[in-house]
PDB file of N, CA and C in Angstrom:
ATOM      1  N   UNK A   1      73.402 154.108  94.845  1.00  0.00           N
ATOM      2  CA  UNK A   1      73.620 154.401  93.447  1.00  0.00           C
ATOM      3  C   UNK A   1      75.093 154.164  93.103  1.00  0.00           C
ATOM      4  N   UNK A   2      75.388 153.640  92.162  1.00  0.00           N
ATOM      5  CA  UNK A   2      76.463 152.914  91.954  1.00  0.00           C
ATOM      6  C   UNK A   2      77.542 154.600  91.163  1.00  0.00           C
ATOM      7  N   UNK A   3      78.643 154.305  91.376  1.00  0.00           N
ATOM      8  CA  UNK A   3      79.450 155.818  91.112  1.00  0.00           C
ATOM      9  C   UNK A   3      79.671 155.714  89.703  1.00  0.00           C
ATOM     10  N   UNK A   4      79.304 155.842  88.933  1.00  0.00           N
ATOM     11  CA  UNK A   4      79.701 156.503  87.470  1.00  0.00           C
ATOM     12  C   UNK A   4      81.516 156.543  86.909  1.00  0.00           C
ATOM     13  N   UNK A   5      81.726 156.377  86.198  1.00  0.00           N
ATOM     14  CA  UNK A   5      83.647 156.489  85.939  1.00  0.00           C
ATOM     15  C   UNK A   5      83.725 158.173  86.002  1.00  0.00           C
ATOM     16  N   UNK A   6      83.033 159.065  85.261  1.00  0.00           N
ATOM     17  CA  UNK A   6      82.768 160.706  85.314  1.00  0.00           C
ATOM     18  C   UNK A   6      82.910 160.811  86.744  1.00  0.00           C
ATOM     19  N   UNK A   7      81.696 160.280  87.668  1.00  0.00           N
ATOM     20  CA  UNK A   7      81.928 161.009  89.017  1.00  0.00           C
ATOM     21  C   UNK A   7      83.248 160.658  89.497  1.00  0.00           C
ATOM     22  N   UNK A   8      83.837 159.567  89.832  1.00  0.00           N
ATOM     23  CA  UNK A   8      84.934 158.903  90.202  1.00  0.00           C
ATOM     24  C   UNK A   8      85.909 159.880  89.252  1.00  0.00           C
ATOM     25  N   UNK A   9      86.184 160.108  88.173  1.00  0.00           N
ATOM     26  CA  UNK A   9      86.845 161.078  87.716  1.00  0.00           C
ATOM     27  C   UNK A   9      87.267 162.403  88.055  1.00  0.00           C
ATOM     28  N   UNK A  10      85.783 163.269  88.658  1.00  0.00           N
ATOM     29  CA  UNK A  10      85.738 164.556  89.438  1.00  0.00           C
ATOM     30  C   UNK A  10      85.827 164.156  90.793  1.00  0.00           C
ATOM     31  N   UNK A  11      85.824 162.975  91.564  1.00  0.00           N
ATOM     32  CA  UNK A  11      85.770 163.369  92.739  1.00  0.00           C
ATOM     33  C   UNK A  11      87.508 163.213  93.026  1.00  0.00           C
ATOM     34  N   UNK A  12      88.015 162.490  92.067  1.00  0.00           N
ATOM     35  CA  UNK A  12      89.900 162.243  92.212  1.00  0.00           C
ATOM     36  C   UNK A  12      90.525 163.532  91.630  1.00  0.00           C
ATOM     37  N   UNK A  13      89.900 164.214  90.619  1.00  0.00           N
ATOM     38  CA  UNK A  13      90.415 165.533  90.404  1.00  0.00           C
ATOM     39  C   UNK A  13      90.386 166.427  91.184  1.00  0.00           C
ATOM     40  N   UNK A  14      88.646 166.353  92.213  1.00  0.00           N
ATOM     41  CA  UNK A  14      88.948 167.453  93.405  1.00  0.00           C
ATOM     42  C   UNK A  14      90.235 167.437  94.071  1.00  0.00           C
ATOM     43  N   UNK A  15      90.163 166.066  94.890  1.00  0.00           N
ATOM     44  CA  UNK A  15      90.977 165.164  95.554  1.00  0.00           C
ATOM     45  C   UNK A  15      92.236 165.986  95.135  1.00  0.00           C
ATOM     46  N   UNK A  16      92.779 165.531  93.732  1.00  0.00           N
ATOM     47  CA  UNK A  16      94.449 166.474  93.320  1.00  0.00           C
ATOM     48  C   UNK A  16      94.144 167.938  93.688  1.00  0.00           C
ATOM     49  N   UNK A  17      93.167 168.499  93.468  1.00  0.00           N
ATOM     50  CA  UNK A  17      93.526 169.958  92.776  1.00  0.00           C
ATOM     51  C   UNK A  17      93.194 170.401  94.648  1.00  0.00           C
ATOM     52  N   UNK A  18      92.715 169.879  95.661  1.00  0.00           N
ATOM     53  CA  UNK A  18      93.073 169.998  97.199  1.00  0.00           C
ATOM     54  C   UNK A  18      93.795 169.876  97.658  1.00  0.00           C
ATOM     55  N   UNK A  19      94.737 168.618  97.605  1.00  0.00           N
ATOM     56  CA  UNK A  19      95.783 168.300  98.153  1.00  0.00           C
ATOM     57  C   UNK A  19      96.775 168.076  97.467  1.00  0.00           C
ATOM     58  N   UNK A  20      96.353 168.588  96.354  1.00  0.00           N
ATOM     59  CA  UNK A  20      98.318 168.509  95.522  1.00  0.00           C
ATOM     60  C   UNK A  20      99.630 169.128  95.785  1.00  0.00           C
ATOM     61  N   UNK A  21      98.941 170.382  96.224  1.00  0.00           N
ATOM     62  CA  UNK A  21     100.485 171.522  96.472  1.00  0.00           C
ATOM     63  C   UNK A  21     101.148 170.677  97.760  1.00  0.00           C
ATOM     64  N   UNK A  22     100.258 169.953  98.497  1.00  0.00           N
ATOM     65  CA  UNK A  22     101.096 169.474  99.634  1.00  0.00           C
ATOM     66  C   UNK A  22     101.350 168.138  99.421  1.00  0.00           C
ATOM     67  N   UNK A  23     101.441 167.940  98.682  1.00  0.00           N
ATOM     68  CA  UNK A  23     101.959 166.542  98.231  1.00  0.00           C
ATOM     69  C   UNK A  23     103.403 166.387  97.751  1.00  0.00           C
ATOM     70  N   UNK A  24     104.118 165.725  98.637  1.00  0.00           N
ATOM     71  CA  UNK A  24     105.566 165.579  98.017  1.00  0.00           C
ATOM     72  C   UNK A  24     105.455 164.572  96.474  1.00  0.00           C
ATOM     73  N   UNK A  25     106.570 163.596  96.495  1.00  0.00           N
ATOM     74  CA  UNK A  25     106.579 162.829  95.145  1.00  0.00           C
ATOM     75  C   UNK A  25     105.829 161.886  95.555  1.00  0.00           C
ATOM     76  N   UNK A  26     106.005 161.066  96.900  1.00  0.00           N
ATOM     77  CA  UNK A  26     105.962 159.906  97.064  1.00  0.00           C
ATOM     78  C   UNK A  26     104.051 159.777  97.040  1.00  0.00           C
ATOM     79  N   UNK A  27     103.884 161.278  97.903  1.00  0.00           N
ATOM     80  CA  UNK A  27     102.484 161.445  98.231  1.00  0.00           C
ATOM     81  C   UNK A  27     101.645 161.651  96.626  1.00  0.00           C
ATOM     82  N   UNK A  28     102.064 162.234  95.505  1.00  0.00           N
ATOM     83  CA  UNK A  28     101.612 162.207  94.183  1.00  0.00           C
ATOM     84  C   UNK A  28     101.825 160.561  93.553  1.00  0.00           C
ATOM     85  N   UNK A  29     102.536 159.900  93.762  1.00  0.00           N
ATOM     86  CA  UNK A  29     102.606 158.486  93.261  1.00  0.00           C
ATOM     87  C   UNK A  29     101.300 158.135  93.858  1.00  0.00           C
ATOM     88  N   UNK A  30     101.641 157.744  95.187  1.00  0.00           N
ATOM     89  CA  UNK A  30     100.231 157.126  96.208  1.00  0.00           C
ATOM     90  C   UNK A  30      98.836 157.631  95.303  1.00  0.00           C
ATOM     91  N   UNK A  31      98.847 158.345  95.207  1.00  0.00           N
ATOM     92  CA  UNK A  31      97.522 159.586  94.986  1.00  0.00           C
ATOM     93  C   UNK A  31      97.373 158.871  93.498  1.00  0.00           C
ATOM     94  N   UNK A  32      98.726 158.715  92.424  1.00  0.00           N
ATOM     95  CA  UNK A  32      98.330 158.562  91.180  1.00  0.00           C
ATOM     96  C   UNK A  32      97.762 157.008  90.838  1.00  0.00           C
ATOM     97  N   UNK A  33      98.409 155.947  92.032  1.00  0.00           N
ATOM     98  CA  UNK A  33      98.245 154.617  91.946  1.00  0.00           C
ATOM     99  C   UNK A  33      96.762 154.478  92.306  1.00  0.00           C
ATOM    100  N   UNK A  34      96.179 154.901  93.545  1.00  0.00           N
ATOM    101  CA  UNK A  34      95.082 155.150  94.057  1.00  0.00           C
ATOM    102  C   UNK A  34      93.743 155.468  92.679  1.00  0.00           C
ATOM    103  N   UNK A  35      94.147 156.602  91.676  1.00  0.00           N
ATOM    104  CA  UNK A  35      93.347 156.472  90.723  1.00  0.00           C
ATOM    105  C   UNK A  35      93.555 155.687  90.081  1.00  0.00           C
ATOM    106  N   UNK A  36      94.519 154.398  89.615  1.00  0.00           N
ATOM    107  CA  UNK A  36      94.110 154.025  88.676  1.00  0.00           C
ATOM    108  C   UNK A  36      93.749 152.567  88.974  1.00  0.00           C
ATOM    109  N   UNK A  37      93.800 152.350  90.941  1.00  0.00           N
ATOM    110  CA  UNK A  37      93.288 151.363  90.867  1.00  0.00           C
ATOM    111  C   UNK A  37      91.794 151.703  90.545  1.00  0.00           C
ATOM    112  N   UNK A  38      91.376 152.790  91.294  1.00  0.00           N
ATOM    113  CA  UNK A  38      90.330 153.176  90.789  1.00  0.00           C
ATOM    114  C   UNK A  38      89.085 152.963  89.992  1.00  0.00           C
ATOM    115  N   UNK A  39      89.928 153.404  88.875  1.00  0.00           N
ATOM    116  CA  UNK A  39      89.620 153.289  87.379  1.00  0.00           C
ATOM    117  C   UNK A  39      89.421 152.006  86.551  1.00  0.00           C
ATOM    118  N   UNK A  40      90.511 151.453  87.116  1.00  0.00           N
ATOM    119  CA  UNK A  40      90.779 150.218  86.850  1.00  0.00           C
ATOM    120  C   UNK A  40      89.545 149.394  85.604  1.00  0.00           C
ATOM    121  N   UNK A  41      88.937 149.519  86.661  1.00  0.00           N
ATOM    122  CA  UNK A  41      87.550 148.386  86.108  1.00  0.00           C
ATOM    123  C   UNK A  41      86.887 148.957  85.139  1.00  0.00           C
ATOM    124  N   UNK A  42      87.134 150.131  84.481  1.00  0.00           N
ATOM    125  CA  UNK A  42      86.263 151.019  83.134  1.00  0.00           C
ATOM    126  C   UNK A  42      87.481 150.840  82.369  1.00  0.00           C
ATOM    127  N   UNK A  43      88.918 151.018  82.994  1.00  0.00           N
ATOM    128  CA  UNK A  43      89.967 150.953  81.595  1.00  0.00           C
ATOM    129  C   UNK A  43      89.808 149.186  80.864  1.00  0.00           C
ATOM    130  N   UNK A  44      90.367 149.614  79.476  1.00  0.00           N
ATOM    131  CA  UNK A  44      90.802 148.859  78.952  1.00  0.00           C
ATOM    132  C   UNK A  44      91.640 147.673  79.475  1.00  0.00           C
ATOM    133  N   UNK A  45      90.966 146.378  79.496  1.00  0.00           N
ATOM    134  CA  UNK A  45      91.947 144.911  80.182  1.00  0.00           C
ATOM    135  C   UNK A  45      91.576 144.788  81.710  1.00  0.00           C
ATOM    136  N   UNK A  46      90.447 145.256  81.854  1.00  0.00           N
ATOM    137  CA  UNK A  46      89.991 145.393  83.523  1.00  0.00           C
ATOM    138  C   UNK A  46      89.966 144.227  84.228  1.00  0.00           C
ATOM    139  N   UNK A  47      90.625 144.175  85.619  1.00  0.00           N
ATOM    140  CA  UNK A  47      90.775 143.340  86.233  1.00  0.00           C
ATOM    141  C   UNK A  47      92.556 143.246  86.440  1.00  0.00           C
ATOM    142  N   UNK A  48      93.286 143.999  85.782  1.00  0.00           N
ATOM    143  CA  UNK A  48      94.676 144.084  85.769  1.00  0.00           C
ATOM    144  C   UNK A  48      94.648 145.758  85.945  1.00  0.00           C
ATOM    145  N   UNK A  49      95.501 146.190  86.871  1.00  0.00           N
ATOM    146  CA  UNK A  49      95.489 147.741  87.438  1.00  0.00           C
ATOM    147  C   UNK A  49      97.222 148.168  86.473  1.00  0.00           C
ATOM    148  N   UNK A  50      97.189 148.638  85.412  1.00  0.00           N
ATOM    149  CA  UNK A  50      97.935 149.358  84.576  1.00  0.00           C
ATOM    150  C   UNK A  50      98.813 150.519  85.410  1.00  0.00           C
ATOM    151  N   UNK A  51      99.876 149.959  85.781  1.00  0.00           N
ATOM    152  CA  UNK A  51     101.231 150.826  86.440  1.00  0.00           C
ATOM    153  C   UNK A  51     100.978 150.471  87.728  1.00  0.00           C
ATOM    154  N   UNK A  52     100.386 149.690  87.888  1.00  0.00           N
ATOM    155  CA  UNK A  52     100.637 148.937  89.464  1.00  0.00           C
ATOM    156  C   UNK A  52     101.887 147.714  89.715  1.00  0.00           C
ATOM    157  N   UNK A  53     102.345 148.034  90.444  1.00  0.00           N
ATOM    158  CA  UNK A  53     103.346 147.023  91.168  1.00  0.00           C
ATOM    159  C   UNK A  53     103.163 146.208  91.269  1.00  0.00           C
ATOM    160  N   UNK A  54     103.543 145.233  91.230  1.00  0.00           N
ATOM    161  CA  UNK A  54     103.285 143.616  91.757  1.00  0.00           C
ATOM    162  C   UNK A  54     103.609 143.461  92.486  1.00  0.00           C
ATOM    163  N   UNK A  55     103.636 142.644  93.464  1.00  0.00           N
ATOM    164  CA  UNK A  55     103.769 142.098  94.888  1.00  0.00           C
ATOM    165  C   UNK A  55     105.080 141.194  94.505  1.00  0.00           C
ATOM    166  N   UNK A  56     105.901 141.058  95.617  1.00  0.00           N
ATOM    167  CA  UNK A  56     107.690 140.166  95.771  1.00  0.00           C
ATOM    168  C   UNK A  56     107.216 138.530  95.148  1.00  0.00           C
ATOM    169  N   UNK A  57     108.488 138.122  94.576  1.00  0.00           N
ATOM    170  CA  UNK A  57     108.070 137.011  94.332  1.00  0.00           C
ATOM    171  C   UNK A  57     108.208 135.984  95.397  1.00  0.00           C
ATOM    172  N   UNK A  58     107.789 135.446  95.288  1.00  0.00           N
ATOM    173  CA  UNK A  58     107.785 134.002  96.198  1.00  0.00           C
ATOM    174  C   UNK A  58     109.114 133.438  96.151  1.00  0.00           C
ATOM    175  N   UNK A  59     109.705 132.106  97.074  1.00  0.00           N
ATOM    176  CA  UNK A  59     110.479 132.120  97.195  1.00  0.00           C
ATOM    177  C   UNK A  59     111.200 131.105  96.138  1.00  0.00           C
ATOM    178  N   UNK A  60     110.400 130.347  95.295  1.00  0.00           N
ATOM    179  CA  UNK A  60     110.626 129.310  94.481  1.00  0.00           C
ATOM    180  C   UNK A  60     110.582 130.304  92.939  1.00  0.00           C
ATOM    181  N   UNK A  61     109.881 131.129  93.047  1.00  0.00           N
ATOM    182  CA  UNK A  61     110.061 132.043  91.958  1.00  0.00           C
ATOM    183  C   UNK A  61     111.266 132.762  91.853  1.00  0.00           C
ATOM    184  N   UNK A  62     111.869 133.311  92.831  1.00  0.00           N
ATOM    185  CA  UNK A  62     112.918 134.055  93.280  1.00  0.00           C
ATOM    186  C   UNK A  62     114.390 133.291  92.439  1.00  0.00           C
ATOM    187  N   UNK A  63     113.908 131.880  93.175  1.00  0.00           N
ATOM    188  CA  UNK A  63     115.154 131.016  93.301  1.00  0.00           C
ATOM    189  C   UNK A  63     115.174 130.891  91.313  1.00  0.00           C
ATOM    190  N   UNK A  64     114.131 130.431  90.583  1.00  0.00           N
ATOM    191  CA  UNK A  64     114.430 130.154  89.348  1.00  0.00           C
ATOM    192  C   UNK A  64     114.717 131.597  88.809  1.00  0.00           C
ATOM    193  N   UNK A  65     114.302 132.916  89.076  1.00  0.00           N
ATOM    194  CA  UNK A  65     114.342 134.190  88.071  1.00  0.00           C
ATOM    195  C   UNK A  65     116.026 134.170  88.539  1.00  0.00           C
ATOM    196  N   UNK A  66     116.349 134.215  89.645  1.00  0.00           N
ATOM    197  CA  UNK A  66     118.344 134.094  89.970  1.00  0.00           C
ATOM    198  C   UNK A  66     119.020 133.206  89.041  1.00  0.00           C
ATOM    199  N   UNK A  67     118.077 132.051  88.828  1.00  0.00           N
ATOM    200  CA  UNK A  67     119.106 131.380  87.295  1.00  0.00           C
ATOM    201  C   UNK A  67     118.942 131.830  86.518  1.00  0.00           C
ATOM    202  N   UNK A  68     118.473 132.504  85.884  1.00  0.00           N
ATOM    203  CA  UNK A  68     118.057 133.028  84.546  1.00  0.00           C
ATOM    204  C   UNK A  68     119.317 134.626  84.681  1.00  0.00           C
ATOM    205  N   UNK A  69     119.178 135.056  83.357  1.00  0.00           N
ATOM    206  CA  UNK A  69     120.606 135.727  82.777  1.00  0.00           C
ATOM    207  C   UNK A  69     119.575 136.836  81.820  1.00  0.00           C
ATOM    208  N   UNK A  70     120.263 138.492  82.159  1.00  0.00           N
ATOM    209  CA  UNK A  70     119.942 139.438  81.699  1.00  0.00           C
ATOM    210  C   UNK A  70     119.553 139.652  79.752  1.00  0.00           C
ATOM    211  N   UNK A  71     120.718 138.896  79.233  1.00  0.00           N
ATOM    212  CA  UNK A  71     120.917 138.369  78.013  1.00  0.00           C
ATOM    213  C   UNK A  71     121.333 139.781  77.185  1.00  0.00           C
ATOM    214  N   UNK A  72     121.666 140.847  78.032  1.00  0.00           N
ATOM    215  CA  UNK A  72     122.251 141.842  77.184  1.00  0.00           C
ATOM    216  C   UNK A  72     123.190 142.624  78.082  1.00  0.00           C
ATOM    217  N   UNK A  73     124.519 142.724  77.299  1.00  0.00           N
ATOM    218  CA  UNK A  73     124.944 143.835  78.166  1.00  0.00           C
ATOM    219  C   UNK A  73     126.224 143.176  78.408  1.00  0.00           C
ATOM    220  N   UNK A  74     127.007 143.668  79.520  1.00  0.00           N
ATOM    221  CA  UNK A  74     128.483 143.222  80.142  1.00  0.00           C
ATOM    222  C   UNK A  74     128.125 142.154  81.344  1.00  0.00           C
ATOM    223  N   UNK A  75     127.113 141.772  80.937  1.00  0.00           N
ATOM    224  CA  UNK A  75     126.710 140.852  82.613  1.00  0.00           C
ATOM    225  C   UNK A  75     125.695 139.853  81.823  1.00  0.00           C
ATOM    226  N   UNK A  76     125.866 140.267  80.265  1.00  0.00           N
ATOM    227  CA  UNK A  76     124.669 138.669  79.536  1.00  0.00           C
ATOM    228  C   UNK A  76     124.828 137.081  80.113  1.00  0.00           C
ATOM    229  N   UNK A  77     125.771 137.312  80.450  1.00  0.00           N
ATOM    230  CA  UNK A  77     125.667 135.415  80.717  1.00  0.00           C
ATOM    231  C   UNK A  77     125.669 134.901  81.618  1.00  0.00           C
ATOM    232  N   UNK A  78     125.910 136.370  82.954  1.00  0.00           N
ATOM    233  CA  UNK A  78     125.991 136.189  84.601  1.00  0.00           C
ATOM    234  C   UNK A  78     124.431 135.670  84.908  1.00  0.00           C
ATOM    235  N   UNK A  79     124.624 134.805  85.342  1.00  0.00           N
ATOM    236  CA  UNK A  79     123.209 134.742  86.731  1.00  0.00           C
ATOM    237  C   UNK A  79     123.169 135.487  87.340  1.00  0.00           C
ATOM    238  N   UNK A  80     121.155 136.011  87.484  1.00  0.00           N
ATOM    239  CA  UNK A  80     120.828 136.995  87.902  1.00  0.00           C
ATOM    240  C   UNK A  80     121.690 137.184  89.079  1.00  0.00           C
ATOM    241  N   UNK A  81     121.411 136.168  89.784  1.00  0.00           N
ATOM    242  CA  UNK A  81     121.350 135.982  91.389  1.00  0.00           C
ATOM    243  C   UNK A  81     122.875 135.955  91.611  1.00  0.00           C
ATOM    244  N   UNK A  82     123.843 136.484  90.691  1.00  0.00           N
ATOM    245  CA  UNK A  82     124.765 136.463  90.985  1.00  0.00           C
ATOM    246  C   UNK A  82     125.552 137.990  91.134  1.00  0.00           C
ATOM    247  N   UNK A  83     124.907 138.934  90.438  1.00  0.00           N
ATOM    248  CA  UNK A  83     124.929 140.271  90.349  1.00  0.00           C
ATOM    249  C   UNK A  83     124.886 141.007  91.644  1.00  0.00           C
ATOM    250  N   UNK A  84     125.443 142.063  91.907  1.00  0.00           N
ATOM    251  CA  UNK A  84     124.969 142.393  93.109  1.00  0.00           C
ATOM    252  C   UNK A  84     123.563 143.538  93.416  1.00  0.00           C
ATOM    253  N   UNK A  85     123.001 143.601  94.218  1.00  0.00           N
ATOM    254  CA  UNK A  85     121.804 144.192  94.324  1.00  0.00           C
ATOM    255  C   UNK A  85     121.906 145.608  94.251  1.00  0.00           C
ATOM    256  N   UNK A  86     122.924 146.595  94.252  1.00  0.00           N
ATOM    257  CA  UNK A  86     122.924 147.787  93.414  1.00  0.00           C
ATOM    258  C   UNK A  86     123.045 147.998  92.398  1.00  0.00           C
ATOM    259  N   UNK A  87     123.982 147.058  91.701  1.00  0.00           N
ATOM    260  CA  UNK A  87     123.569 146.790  90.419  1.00  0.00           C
ATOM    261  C   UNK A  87     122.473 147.061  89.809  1.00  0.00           C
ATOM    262  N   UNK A  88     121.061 145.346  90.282  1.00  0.00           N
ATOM    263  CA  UNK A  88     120.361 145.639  89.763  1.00  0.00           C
ATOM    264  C   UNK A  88     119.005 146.568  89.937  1.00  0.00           C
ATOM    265  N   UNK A  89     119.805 147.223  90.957  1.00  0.00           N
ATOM    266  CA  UNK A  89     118.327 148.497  91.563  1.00  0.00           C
ATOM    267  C   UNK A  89     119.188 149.381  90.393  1.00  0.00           C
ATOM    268  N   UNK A  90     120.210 149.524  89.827  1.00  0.00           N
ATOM    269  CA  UNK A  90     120.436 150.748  89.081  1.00  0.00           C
ATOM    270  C   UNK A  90     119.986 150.395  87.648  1.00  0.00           C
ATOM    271  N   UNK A  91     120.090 149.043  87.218  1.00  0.00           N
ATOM    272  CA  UNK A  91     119.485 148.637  86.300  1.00  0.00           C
ATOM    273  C   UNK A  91     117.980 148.947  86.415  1.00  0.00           C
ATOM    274  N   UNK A  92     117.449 148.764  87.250  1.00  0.00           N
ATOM    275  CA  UNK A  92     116.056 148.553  87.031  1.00  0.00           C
ATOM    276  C   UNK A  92     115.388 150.058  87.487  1.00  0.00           C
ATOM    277  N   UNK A  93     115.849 151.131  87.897  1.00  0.00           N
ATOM    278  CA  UNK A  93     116.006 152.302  87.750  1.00  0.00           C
ATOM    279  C   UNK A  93     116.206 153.236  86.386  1.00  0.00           C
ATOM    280  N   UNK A  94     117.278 152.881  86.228  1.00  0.00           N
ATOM    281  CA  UNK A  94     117.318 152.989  84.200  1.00  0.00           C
ATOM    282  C   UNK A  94     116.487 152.483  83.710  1.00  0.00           C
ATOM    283  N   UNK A  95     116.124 151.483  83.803  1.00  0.00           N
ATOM    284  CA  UNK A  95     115.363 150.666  82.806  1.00  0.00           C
ATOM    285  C   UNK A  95     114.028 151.456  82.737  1.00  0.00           C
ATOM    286  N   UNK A  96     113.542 151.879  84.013  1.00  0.00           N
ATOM    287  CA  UNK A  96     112.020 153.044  84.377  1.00  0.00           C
ATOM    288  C   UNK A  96     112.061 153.502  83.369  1.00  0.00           C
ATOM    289  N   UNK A  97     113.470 154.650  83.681  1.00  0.00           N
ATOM    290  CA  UNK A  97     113.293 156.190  83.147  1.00  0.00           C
ATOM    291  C   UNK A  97     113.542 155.963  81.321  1.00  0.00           C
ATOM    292  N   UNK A  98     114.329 154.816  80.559  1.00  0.00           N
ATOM    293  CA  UNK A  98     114.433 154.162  79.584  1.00  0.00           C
ATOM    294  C   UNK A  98     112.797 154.340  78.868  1.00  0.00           C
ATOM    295  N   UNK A  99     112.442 153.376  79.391  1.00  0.00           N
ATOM    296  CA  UNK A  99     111.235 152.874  78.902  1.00  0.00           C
ATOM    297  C   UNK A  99     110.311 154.015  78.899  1.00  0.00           C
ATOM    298  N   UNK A 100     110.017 155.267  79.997  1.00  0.00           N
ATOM    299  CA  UNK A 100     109.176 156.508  79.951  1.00  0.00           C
ATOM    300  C   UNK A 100     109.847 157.196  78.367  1.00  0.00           C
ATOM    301  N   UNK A 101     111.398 157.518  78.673  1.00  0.00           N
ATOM    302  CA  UNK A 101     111.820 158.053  77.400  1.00  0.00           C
ATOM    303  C   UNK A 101     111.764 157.975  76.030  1.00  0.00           C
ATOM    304  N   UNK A 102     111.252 156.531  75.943  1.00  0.00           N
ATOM    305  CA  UNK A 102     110.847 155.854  74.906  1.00  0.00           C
ATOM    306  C   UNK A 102     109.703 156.176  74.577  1.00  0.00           C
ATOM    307  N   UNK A 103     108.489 155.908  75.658  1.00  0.00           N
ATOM    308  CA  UNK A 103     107.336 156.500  75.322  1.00  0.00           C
ATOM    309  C   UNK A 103     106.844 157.978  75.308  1.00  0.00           C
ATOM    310  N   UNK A 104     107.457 158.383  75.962  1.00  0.00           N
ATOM    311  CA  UNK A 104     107.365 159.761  75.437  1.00  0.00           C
ATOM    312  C   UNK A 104     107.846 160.473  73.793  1.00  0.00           C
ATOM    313  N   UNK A 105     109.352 159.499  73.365  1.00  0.00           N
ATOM    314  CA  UNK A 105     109.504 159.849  71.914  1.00  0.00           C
ATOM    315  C   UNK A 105     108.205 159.263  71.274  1.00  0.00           C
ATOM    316  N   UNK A 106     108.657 157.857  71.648  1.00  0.00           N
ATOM    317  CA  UNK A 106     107.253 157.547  70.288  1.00  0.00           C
ATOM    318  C   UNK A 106     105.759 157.868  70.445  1.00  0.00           C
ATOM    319  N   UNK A 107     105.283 158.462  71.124  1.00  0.00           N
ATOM    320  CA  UNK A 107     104.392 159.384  71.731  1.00  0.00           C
ATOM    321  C   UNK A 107     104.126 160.990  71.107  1.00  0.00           C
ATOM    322  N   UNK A 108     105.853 161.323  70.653  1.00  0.00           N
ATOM    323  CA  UNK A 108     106.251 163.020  70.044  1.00  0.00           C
ATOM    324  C   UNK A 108     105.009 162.793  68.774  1.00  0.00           C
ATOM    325  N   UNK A 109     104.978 164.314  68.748  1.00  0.00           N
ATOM    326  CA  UNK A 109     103.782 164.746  67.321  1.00  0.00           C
ATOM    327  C   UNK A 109     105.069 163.852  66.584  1.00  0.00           C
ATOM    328  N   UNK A 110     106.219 164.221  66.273  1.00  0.00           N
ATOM    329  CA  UNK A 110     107.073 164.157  64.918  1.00  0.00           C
ATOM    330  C   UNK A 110     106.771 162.747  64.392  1.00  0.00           C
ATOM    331  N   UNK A 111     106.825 162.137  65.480  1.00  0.00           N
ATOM    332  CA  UNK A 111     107.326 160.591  65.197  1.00  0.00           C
ATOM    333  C   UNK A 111     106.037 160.147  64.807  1.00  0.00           C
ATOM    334  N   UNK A 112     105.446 160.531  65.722  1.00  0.00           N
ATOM    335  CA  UNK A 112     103.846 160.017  65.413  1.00  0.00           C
ATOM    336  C   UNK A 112     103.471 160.274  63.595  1.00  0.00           C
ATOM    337  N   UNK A 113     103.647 161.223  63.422  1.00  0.00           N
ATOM    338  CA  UNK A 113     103.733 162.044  62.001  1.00  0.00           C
ATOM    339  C   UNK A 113     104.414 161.247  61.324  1.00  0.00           C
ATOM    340  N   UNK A 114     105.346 160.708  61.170  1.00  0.00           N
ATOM    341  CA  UNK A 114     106.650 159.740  60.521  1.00  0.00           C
ATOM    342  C   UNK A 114     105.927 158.307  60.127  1.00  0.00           C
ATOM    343  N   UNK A 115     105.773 157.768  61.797  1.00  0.00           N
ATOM    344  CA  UNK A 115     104.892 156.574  61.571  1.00  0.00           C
ATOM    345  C   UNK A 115     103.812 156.655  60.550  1.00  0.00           C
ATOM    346  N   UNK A 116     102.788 157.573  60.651  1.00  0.00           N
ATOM    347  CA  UNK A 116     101.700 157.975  60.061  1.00  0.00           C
ATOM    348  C   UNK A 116     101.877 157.568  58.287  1.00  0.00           C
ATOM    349  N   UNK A 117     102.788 158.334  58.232  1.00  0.00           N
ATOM    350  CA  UNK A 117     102.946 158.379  56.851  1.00  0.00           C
ATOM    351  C   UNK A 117     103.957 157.495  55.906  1.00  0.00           C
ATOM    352  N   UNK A 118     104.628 156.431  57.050  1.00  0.00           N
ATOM    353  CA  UNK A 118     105.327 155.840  56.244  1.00  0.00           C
ATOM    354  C   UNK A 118     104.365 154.330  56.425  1.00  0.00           C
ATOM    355  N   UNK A 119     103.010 154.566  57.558  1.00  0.00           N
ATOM    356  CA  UNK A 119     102.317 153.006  57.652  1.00  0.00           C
ATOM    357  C   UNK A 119     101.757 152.699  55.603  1.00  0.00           C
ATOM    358  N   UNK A 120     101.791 151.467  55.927  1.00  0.00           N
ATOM    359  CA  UNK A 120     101.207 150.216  54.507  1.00  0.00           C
ATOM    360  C   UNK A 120      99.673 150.836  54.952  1.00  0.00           C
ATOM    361  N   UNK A 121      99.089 151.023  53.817  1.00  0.00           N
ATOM    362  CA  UNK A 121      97.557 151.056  53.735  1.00  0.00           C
ATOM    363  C   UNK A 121      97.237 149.760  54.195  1.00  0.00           C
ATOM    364  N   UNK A 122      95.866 149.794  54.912  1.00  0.00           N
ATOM    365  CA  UNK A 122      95.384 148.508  55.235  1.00  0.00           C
ATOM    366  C   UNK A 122      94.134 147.825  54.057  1.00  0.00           C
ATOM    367  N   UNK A 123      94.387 146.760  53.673  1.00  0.00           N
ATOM    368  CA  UNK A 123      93.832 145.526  52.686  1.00  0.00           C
ATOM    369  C   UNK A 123      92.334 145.921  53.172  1.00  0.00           C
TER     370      UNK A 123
END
C-alpha cells in the first residue's frame, strides 16, 4: 500500500517529537532535509527538493562562475575567483541569515497587512 503524504507526515512528526530533545543542530537540519526530501513529490514543483543543497560544481563550471563578479558591494568588479575563500563563506553566510530575515519580515502579520491593502484590485 502505497504511504499517503498524512501518513508520511505522522510518521516524521513521531520521528521529531522521539528524537528531538537529542538532537543537536546539525542532527535537526539532517532530520529537517530528510522531510522534505520526503515530501518532496506532494509539494508544489515536485521533482526539485525545496531547501536542498546542490551538489559542488564541476570543474568547468567552477572555472566560468570564478570569472564572473559579485556586481555589488566593495568587491563589484573583482573576480569571483579572485576573492579569498573566507570572504566568500562570510558572504554566503550573511547572505543565509539575510535572505531568512527577509522572509520572515515579509512574512510579519504587519507587512502582510500593508501589502494587502495597498495591492491594485485585480481586472
Amino acid at each position: 500500500m502505497a504511504t499517503t503524504p498524512g501518513q508520511l507526515a505522522q510518521e516524521l512528526v513521531e520521528l521529531v517529537a522521539a528524537e528531538g530533545s537529542r538532537l543537536d543542530k546539525v542532527g535537526c537540519t539532517i532530520v529537517a532535509r530528510r522531510m522534505v526530501e520526503a515530501l518532496s513529490p506532494w509539494l508544489p514543483g515536485a521533482g526539485h527538493v525545496a531547501g536542498a543543497r546542490p551538489g559542488p560544481m564541476d570543474y568547468a563550471e567552477a572555472a566560468a562562475f570564478a570569472k564572473g563578479t559579485l556586481g555589488f558591494g566593495a568587491h563589484a568588479a573583482t573576480p569571483i575567483g579572485e576573492l579569498s575563500a573566507d570572504y566568500l563563506e562570510w558572504l554566503a553566510d550573511r547572505s543565509r541569515q539575510t535572505w531568512l530575515d527577509l522572509d520572515r519580515f515579509l512574512n510579519s502579520p504587519n507587512v502582510k497587512r500593508e501589502r494587502q491593502s495597498t495591492a491594485e484590485p485585480e481586472p
